[in-house]
N, C-alpha and C. Protein backbone atom coordinates (compact mmCIF):
# COMPACT_ATOMS: atom_id res chain seq x y z
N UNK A 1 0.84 -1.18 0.00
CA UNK A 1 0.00 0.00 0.00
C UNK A 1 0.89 1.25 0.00
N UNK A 2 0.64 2.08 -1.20
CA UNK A 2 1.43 3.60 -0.87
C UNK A 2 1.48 4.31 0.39
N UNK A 3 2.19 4.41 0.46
CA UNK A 3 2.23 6.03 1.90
C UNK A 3 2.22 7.49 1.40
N UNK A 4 0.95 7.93 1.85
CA UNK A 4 0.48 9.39 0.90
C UNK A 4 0.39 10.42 2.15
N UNK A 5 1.04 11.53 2.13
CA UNK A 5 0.99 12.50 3.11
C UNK A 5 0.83 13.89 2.33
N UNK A 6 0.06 14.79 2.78
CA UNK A 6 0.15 16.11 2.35
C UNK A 6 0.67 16.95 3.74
N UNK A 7 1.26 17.82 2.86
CA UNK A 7 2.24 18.93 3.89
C UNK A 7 1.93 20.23 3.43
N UNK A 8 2.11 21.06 4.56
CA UNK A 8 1.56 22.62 4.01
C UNK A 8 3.19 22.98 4.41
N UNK A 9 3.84 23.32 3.54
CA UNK A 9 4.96 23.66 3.59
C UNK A 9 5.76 25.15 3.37
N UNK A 10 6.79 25.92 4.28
CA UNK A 10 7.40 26.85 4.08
C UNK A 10 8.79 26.79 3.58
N UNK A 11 9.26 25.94 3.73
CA UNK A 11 10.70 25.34 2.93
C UNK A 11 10.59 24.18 2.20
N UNK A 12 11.91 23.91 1.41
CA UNK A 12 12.19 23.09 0.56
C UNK A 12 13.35 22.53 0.49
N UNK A 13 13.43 21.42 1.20
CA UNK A 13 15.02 20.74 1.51
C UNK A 13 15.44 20.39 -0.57
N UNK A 14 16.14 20.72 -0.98
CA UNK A 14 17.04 20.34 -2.18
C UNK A 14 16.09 19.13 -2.74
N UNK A 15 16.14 18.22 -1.94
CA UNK A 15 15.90 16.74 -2.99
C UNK A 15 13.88 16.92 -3.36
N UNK A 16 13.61 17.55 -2.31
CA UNK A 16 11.79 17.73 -2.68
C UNK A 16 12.02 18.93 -3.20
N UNK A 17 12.67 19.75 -3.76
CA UNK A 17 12.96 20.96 -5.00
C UNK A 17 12.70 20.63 -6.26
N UNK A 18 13.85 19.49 -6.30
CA UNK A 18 13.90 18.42 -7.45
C UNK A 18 12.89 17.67 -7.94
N UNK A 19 11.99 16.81 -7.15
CA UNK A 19 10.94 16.15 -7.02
C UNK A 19 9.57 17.07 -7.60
N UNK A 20 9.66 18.38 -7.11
CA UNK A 20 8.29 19.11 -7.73
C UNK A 20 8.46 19.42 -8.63
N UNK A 21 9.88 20.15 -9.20
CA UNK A 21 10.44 20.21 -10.46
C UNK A 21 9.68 19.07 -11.75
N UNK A 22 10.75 18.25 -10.92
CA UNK A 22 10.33 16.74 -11.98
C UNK A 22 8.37 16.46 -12.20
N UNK A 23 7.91 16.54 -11.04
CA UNK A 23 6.71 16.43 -11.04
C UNK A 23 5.64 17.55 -11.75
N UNK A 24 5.92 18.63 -11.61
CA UNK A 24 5.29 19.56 -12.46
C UNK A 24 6.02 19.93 -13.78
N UNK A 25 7.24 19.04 -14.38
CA UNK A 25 7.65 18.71 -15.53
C UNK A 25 6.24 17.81 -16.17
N UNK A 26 6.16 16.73 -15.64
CA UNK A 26 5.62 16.04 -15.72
C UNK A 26 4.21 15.86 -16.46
N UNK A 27 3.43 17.16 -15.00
CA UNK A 27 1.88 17.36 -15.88
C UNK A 27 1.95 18.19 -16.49
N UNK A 28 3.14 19.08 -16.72
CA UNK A 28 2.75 19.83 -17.80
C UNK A 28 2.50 19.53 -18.80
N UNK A 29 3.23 18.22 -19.08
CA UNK A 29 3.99 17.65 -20.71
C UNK A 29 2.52 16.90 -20.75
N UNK A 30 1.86 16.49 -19.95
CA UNK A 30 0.20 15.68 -19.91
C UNK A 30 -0.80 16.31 -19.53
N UNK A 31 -0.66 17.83 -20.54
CA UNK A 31 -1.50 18.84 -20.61
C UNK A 31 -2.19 19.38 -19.29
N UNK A 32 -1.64 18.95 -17.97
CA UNK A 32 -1.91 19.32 -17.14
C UNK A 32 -1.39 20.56 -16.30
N UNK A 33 -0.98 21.36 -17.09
CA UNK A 33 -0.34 22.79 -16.59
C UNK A 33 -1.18 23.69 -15.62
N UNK A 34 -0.20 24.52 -15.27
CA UNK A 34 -1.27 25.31 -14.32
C UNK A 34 -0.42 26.76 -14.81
N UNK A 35 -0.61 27.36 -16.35
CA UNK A 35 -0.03 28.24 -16.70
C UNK A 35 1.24 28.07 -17.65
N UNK A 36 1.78 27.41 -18.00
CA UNK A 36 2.69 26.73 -18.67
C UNK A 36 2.29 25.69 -19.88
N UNK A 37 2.33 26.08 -20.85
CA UNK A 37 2.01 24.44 -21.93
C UNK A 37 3.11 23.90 -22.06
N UNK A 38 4.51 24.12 -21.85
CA UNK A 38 5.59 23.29 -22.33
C UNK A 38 6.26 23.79 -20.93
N UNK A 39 7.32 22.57 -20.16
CA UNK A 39 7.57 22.73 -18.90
C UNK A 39 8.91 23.87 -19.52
N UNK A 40 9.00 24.88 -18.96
CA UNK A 40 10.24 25.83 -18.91
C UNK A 40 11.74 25.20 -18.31
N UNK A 41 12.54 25.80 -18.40
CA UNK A 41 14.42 25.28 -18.18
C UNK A 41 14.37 25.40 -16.40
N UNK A 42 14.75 24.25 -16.57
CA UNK A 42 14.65 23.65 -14.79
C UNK A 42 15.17 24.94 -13.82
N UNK A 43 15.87 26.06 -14.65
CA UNK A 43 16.37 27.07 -13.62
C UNK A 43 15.29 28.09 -13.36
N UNK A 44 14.29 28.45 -14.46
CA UNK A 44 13.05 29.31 -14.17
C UNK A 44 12.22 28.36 -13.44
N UNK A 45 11.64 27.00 -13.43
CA UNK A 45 11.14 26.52 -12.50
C UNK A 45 11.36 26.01 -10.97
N UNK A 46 12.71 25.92 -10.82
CA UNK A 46 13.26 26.42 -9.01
C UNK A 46 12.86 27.67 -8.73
N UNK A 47 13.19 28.80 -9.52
CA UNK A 47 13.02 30.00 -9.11
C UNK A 47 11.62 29.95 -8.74
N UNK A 48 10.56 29.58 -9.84
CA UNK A 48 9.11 29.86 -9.57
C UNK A 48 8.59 29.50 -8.14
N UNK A 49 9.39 28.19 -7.86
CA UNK A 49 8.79 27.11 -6.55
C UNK A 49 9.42 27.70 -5.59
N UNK A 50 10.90 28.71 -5.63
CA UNK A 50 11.46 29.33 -4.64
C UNK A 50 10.44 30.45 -4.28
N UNK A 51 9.83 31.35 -5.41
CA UNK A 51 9.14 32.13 -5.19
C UNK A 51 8.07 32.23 -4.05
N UNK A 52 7.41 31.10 -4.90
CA UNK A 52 6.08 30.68 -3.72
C UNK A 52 6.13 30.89 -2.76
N UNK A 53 7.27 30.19 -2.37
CA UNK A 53 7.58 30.27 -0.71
C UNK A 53 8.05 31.42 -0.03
N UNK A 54 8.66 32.48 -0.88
CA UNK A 54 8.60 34.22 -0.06
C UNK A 54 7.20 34.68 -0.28
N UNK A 55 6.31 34.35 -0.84
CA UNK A 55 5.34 35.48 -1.17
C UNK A 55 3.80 35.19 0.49
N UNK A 56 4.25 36.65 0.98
CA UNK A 56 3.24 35.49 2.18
C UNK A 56 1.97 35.51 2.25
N UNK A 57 1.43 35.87 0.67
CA UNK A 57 -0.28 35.54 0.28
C UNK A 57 -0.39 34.25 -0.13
N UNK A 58 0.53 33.71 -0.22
CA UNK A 58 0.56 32.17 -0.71
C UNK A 58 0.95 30.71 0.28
N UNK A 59 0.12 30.01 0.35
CA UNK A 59 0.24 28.89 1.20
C UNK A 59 0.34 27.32 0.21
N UNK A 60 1.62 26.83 0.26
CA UNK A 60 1.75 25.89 -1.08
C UNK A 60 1.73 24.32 0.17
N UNK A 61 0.99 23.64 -0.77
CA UNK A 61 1.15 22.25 -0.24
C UNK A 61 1.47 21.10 -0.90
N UNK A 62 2.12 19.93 -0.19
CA UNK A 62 2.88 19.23 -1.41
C UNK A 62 2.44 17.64 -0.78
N UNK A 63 2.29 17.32 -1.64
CA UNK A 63 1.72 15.45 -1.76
C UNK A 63 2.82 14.79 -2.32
N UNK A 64 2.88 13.96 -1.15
CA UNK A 64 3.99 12.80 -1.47
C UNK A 64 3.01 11.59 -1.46
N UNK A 65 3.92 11.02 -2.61
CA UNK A 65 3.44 9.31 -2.88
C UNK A 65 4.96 8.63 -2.22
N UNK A 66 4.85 8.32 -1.29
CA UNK A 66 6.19 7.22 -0.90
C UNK A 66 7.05 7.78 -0.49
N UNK A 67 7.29 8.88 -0.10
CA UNK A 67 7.80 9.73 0.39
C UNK A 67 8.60 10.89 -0.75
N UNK A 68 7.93 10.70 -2.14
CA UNK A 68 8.71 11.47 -3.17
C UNK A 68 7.36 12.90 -3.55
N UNK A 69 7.68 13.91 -3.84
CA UNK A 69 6.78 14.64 -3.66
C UNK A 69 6.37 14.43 -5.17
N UNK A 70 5.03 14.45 -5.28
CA UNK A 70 4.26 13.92 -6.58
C UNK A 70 3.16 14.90 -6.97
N UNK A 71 3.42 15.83 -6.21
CA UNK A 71 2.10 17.35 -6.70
C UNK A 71 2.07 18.37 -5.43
N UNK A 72 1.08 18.90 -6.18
CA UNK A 72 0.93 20.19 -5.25
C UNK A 72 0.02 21.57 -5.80
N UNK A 73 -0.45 22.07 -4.55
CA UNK A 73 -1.19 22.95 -4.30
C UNK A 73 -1.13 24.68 -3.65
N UNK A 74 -1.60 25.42 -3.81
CA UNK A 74 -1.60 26.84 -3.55
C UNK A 74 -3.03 27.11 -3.07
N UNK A 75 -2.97 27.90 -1.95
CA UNK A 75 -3.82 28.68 -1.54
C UNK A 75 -3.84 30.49 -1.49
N UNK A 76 -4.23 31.21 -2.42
CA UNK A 76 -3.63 32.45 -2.16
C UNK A 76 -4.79 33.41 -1.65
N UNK A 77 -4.36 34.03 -0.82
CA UNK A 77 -4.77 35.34 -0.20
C UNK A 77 -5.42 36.30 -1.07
N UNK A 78 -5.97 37.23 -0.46
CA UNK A 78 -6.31 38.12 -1.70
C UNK A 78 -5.03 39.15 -1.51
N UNK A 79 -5.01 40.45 -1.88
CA UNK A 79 -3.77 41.32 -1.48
C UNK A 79 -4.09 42.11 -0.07
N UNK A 80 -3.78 42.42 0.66
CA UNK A 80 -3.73 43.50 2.00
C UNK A 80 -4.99 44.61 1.46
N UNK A 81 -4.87 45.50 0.31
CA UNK A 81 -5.13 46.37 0.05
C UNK A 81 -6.94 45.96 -0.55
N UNK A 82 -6.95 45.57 -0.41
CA UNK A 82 -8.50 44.59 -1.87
C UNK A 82 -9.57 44.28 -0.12
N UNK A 83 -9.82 45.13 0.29
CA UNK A 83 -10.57 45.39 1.45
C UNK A 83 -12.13 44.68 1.38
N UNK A 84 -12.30 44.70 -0.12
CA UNK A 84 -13.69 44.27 -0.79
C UNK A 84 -13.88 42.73 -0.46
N UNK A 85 -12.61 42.18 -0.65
CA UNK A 85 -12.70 41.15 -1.47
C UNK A 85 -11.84 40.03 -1.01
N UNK A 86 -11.66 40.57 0.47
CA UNK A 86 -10.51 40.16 1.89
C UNK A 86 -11.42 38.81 2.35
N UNK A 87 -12.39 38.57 1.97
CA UNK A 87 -13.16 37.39 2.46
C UNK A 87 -13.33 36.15 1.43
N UNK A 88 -12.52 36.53 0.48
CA UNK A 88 -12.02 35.28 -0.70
C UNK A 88 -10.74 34.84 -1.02
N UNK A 89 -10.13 33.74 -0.97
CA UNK A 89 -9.21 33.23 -1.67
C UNK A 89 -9.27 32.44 -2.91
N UNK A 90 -8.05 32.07 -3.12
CA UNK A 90 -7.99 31.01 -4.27
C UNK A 90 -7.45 29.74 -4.26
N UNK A 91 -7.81 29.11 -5.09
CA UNK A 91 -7.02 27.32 -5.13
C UNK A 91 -6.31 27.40 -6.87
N UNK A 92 -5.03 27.74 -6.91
CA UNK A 92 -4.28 27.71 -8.01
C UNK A 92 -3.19 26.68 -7.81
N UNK A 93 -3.18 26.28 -8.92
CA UNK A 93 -1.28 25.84 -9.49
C UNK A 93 -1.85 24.29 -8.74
N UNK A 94 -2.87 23.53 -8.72
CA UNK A 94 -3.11 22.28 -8.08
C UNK A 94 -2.46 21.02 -9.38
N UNK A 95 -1.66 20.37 -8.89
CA UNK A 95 -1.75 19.50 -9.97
C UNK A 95 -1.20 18.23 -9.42
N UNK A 96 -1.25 17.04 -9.93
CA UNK A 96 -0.26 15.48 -9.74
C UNK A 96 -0.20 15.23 -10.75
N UNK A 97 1.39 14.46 -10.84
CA UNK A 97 2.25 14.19 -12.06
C UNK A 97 1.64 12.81 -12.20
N UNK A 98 1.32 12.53 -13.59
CA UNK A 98 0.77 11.09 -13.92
C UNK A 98 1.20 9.49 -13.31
N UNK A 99 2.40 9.60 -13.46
CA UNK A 99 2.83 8.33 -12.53
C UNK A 99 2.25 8.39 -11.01
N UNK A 100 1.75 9.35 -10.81
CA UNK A 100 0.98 9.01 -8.95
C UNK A 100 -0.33 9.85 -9.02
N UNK A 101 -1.01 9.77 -10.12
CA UNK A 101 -2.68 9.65 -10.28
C UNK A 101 -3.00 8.59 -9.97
N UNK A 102 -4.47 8.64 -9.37
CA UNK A 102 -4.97 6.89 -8.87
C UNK A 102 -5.25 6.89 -7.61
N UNK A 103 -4.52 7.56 -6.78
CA UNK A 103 -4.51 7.27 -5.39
C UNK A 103 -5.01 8.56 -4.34
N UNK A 104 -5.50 9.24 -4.84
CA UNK A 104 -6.37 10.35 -4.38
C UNK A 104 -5.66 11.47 -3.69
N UNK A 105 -4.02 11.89 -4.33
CA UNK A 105 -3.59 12.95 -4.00
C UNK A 105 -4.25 14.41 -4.52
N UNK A 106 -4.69 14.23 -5.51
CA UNK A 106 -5.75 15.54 -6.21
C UNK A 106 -6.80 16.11 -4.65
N UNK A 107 -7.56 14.99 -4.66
CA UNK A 107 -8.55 15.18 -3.69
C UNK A 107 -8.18 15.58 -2.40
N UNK A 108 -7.24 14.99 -1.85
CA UNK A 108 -6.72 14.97 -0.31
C UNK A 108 -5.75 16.67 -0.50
N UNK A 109 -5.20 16.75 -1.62
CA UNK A 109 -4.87 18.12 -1.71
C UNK A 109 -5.57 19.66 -1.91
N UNK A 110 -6.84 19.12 -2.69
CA UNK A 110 -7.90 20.13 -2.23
C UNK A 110 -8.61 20.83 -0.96
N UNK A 111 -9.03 19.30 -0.68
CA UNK A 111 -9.13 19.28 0.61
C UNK A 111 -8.47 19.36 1.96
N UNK A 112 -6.94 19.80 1.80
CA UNK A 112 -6.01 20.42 2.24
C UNK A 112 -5.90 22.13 2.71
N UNK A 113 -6.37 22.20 1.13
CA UNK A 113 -6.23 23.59 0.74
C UNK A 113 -7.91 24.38 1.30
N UNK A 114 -9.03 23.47 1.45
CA UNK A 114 -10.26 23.74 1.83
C UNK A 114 -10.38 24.16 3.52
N UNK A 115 -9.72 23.55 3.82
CA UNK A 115 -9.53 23.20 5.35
C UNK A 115 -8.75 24.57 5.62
N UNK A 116 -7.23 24.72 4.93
CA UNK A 116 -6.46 25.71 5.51
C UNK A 116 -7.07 26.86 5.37
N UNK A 117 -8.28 26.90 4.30
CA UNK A 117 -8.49 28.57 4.28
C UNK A 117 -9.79 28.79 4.79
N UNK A 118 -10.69 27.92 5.22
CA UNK A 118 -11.77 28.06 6.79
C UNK A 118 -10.86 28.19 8.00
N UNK A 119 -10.33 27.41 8.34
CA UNK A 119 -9.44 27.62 9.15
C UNK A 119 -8.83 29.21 9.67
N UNK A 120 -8.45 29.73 8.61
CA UNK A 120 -7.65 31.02 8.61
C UNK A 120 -9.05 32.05 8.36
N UNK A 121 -10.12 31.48 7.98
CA UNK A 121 -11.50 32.46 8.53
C UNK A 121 -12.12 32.69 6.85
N UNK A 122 -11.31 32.19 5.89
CA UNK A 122 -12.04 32.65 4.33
C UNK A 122 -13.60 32.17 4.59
N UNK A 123 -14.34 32.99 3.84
CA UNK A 123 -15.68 32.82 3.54
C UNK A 123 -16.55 32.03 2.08
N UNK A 124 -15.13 32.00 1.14
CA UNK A 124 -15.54 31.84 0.17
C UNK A 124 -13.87 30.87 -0.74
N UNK A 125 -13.74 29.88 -1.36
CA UNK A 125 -12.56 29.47 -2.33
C UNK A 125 -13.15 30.22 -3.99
N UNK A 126 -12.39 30.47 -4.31
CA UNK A 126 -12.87 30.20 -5.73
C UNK A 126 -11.48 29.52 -6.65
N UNK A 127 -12.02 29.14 -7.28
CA UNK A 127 -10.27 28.26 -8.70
C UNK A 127 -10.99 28.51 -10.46
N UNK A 128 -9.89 28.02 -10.99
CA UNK A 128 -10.25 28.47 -12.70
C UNK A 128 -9.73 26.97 -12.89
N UNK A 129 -10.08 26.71 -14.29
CA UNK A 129 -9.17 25.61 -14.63
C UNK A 129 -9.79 24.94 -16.58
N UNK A 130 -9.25 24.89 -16.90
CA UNK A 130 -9.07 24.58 -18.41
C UNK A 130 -10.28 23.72 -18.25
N UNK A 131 -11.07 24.22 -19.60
CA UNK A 131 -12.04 22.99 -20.25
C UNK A 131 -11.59 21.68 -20.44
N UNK A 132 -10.49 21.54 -20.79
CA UNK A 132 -9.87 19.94 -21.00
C UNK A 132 -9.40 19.12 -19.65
N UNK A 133 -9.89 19.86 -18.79
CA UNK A 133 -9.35 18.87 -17.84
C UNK A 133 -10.18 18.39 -16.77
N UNK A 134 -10.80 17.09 -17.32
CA UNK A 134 -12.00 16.67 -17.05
C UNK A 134 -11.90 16.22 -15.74
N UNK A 135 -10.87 15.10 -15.10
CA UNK A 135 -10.66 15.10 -14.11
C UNK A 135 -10.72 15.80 -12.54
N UNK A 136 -10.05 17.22 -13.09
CA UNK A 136 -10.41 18.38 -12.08
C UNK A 136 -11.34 18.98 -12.24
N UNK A 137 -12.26 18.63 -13.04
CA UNK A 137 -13.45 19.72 -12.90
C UNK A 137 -14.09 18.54 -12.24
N UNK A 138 -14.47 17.02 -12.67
CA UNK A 138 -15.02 15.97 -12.14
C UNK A 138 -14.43 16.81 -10.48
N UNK A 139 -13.66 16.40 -10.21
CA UNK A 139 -12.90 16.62 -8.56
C UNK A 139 -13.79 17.51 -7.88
N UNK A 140 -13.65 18.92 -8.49
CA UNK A 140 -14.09 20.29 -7.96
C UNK A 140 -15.27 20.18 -7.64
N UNK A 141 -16.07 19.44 -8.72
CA UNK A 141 -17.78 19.74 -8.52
C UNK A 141 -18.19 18.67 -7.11
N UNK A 142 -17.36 17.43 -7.53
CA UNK A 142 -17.94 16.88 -5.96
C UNK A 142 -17.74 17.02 -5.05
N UNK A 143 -16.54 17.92 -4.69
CA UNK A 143 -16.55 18.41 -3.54
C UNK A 143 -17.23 19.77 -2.98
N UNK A 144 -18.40 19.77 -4.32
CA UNK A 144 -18.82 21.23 -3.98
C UNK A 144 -19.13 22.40 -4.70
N UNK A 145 -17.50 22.42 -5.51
CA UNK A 145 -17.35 23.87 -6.35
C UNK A 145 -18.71 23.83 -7.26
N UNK A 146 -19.28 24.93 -7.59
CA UNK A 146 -20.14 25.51 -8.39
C UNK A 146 -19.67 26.08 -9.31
N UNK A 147 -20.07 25.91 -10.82
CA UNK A 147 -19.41 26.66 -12.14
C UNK A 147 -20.58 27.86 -11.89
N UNK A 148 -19.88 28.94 -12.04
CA UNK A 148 -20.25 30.38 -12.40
C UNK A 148 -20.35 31.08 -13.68
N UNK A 149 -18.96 30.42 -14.26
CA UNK A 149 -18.86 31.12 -15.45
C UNK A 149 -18.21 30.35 -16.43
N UNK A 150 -17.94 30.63 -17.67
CA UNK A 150 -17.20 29.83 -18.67
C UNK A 150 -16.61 31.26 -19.51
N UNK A 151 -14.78 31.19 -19.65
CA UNK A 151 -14.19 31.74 -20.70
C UNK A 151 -13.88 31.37 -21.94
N UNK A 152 -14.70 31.60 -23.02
CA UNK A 152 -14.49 31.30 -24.17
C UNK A 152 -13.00 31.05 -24.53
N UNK A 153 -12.01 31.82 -24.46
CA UNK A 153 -10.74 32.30 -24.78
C UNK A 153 -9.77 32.21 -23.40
N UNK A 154 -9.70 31.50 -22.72
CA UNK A 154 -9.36 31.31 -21.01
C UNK A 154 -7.81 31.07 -21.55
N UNK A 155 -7.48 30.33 -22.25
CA UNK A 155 -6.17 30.01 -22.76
C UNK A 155 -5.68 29.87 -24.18
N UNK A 156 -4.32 29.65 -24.87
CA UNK A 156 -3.81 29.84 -26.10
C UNK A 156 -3.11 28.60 -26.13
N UNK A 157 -3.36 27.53 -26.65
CA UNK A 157 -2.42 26.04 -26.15
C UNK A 157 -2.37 26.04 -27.77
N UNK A 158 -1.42 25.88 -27.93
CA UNK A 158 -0.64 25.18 -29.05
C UNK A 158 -1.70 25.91 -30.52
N UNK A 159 -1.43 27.50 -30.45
CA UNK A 159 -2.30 28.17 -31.54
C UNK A 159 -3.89 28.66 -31.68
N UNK A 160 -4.39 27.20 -30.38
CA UNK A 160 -5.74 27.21 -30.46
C UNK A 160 -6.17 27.70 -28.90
N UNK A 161 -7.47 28.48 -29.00
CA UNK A 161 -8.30 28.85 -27.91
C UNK A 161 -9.01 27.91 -27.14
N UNK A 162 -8.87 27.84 -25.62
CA UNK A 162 -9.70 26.79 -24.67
C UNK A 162 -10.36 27.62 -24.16
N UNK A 163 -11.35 27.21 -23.69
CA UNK A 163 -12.49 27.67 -23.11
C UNK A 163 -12.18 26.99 -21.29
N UNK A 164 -12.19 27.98 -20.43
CA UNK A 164 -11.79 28.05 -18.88
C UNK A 164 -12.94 27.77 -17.94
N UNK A 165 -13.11 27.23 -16.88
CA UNK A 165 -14.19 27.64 -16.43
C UNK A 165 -13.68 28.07 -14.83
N UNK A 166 -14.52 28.88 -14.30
CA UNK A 166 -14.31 29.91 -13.01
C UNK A 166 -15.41 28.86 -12.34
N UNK A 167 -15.16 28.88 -10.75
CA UNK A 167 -15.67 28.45 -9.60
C UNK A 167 -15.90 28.50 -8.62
N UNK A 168 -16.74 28.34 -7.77
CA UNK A 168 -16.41 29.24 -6.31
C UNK A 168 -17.34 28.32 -5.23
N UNK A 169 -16.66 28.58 -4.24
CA UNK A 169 -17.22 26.92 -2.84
C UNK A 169 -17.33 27.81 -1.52
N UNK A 170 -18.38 28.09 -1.24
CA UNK A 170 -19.06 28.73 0.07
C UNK A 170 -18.38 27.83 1.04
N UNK A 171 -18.15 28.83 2.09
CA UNK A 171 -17.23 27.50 3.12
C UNK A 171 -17.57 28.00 4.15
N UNK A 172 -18.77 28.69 4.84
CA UNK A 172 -19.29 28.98 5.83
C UNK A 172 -20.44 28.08 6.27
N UNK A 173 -20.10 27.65 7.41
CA UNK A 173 -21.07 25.92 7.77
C UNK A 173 -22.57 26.26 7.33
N UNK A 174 -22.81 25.14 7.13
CA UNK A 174 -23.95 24.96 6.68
C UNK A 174 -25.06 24.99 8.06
N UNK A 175 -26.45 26.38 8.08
CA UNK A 175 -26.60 26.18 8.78
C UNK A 175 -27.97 25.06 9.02
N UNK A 176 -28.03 23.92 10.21
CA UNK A 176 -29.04 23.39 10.52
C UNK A 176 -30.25 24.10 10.84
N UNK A 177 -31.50 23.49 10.53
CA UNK A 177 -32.88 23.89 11.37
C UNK A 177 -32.63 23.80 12.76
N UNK A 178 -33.21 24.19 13.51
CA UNK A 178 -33.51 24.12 14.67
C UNK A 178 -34.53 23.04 14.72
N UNK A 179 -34.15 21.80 15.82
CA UNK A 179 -34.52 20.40 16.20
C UNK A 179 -35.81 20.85 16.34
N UNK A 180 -36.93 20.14 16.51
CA UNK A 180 -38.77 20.51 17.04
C UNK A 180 -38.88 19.32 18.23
């Protein structure tokens, strides 16, 4: 049986650097990008994953299959200044590299990311995510997410236009009747 752990993480020891690298090499190349159609030169993608981790609107989490990190997730803040709109976050950059689909790191990483931002008091998630990627929209809706909207033109993959769809998951408890 695999050993699957998710971590909400602020550092990155070297060898799980490598590992997300490799792993978001991975789905990119299996159209599973999160902004990228072709994976970029392994030195802009350390930087990107170094990034994450200074920016402190961003909360990244990482799924290991076996103890090798095999995906990962973002929770972002809105900005300080966006006073409106201080009661929403986001679920970006979610993905698992094909060799460790199957075993419900997608899900357990959402639901990672669902948890950390009730937790921290959000009222509302919302995420985007490509028409072609049936899987995560399958994911999103059962745990909830509601489609709002659809972008005709959401992305430019290989010449041609995808159509995006926007989402958003109320995360303020559900309230009961009162017992009779």
């Amino acid at each position: 049986m695999a050993e699957i752990a998710i971590d909400k993480v602020d550092a990155l020891k070297t060898a799980d650097l490598h590992d997300l690298c490799d792993a978001a090499d991975d789905a990119i190349r299996a159209g599973g990008g999160f902004g990228w159609v072709e994976p970029p030169p392994r030195d802009v993608m350390e930087r990107y994953w170094k990034g994450v981790l200074v920016v402190p609107e961003r909360v990244m989490f990482v799924a290991r299959l076996d103890g090798v990190v095999a995906g990962s997730a973002q929770l972002v803040k809105p900005p300080r200044n966006n006073e409106a709109q201080a009661h929403a976050a986001q679920l970006t950059t979610s993905f698992v590299a094909p060799w460790a689909r199957g075993h419900g790191l997608a899900r357990r990483l959402t639901v990672a990311v669902l948890e950390e931002a009730r937790a921290v008091g959000f009222k509302v998630l919302n995420l985007d995510v490509r028409s072609t990627q049936d899987a995560a929209i399958a994911l999103y809706e059962s745990l909830g997410f509601k489609r709002w909207g659809t972008h005709p033109f959401y992305a430019l993959v290989q010449g041609k236009p995808l159509a995006g769809h926007y989402y958003c998951k109320d995360l303020e408890p559900v309230q009961q009747p009162p017992a009779c």
